[in-house]
Protein backbone atom coordinates (compact mmCIF):
# COMPACT_ATOMS: atom_id res chain seq x y z
CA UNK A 1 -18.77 15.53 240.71
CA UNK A 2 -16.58 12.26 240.37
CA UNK A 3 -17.14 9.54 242.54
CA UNK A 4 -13.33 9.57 243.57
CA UNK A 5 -14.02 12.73 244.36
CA UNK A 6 -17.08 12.69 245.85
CA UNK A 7 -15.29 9.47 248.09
CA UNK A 8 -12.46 11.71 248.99
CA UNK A 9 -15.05 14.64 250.56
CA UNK A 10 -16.87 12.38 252.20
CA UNK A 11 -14.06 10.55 254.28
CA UNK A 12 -12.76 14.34 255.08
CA UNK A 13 -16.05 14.68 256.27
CA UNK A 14 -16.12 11.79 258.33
CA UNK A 15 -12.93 12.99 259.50
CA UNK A 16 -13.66 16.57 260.91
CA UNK A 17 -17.31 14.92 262.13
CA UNK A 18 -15.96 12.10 264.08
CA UNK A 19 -12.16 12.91 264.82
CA UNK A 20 -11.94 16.33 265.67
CA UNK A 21 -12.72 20.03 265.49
CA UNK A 22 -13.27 22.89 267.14
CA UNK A 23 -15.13 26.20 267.79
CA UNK A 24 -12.54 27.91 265.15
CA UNK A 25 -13.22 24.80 262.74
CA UNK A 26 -16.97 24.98 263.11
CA UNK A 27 -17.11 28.75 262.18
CA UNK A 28 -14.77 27.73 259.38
CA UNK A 29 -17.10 24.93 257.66
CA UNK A 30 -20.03 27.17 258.54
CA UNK A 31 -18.65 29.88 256.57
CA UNK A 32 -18.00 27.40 253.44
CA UNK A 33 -21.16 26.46 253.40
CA UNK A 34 -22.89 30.16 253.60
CA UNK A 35 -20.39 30.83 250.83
CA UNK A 36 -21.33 27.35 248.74
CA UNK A 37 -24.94 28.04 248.97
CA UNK A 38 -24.05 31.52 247.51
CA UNK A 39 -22.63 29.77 244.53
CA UNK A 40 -24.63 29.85 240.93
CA UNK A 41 -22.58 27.60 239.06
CA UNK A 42 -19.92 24.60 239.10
CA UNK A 43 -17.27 27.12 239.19
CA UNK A 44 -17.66 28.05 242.02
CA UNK A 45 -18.83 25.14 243.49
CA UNK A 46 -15.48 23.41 242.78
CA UNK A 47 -13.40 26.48 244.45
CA UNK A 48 -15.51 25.88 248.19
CA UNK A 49 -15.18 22.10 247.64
CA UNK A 50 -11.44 22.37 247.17
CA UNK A 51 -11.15 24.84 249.82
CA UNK A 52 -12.79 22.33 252.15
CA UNK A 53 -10.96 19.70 251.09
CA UNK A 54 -7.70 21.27 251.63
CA UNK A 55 -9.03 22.60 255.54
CA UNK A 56 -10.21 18.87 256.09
CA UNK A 57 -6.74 17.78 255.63
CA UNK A 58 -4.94 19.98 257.30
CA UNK A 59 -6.83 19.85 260.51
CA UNK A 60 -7.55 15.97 260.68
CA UNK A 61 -6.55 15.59 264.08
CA UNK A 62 -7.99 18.58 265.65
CA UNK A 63 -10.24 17.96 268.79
CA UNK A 64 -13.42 19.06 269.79
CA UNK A 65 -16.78 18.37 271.61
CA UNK A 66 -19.67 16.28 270.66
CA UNK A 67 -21.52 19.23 269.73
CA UNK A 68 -19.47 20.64 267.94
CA UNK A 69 -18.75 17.51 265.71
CA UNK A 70 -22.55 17.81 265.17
CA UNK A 71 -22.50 20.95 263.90
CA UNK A 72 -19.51 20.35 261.35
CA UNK A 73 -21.32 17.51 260.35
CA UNK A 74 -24.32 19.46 260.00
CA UNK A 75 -22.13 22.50 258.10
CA UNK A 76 -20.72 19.85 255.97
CA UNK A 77 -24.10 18.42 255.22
CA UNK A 78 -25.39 21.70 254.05
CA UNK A 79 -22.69 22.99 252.22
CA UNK A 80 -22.54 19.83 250.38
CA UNK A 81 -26.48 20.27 249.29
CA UNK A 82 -25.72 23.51 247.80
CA UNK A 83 -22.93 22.27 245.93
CA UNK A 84 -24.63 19.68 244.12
CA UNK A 85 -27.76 22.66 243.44
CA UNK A 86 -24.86 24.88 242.28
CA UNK A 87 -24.11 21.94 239.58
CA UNK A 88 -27.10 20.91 239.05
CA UNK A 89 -29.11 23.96 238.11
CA UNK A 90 -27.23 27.06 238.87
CA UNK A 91 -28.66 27.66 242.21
CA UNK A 92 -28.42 27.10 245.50
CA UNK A 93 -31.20 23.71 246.92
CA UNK A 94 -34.51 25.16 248.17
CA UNK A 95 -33.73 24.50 252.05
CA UNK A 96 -30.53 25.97 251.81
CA UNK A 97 -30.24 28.30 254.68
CA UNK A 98 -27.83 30.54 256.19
CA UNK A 99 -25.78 29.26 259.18
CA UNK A 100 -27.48 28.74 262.33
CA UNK A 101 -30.77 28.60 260.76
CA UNK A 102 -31.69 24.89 260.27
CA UNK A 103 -31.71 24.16 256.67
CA UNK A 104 -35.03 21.72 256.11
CA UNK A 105 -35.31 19.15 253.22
CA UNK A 106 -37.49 20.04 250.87
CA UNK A 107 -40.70 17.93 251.26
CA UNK A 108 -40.53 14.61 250.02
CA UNK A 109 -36.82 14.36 250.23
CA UNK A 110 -34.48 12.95 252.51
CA UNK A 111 -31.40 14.87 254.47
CA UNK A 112 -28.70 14.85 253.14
CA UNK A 113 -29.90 14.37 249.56
């Protein structure tokens, strides 16, 4: 992924985390990352990336609770993991789970990573 573009996801992701969202967004960014961890290669990848992109936009200035800021944040966090696996070698990160499962670094690394 290019660093422009890589700068771009992560300010929408700042975006929907700190500025707004709610239960309907939550569900949404849950369901691109269940679908990004699905993917097996960059394809893919790039398709739930733009898609994200293009919801992060449009709903900028959405509201929601704490919580559910966390969670996007937490969606967003996951879904980006399995993007960079899906680039990197085909396959979704070990630690990758499912929504509403918890998905756990692998040992040794950090969140996020």
């Amino acid at each position: 992924m290019s660093t422009r573009l890589s700068s771009i996801l992560g300010a929408c992701a700042l975006t929907l985390a700190l500025v707004g969202c709610s239960n309907e967004t939550v569900k949404k960014v849950q369901g691109m990352a269940d679908r990004a961890c699905q993917c097996a290669d960059a394809a893919c990848a790039d398709k739930v990336q733009k898609e994200y992109y293009d919801f992060a936009v449009a709903n900028a200035k959405s509201q929601g609770t704490q919580d559910e800021r966390d969670e996007v944040e937490a969606a967003y966090s996951r879904m980006n993991d399995c993007l960079v696996g899906a680039r990197s070698s085909g396959a979704a990160p070990e630690g990758a789970a499912p929504a509403g499962e918890g998905a756990a670094p692998a040992d040794g690394e950090e969140p996020g990573k």
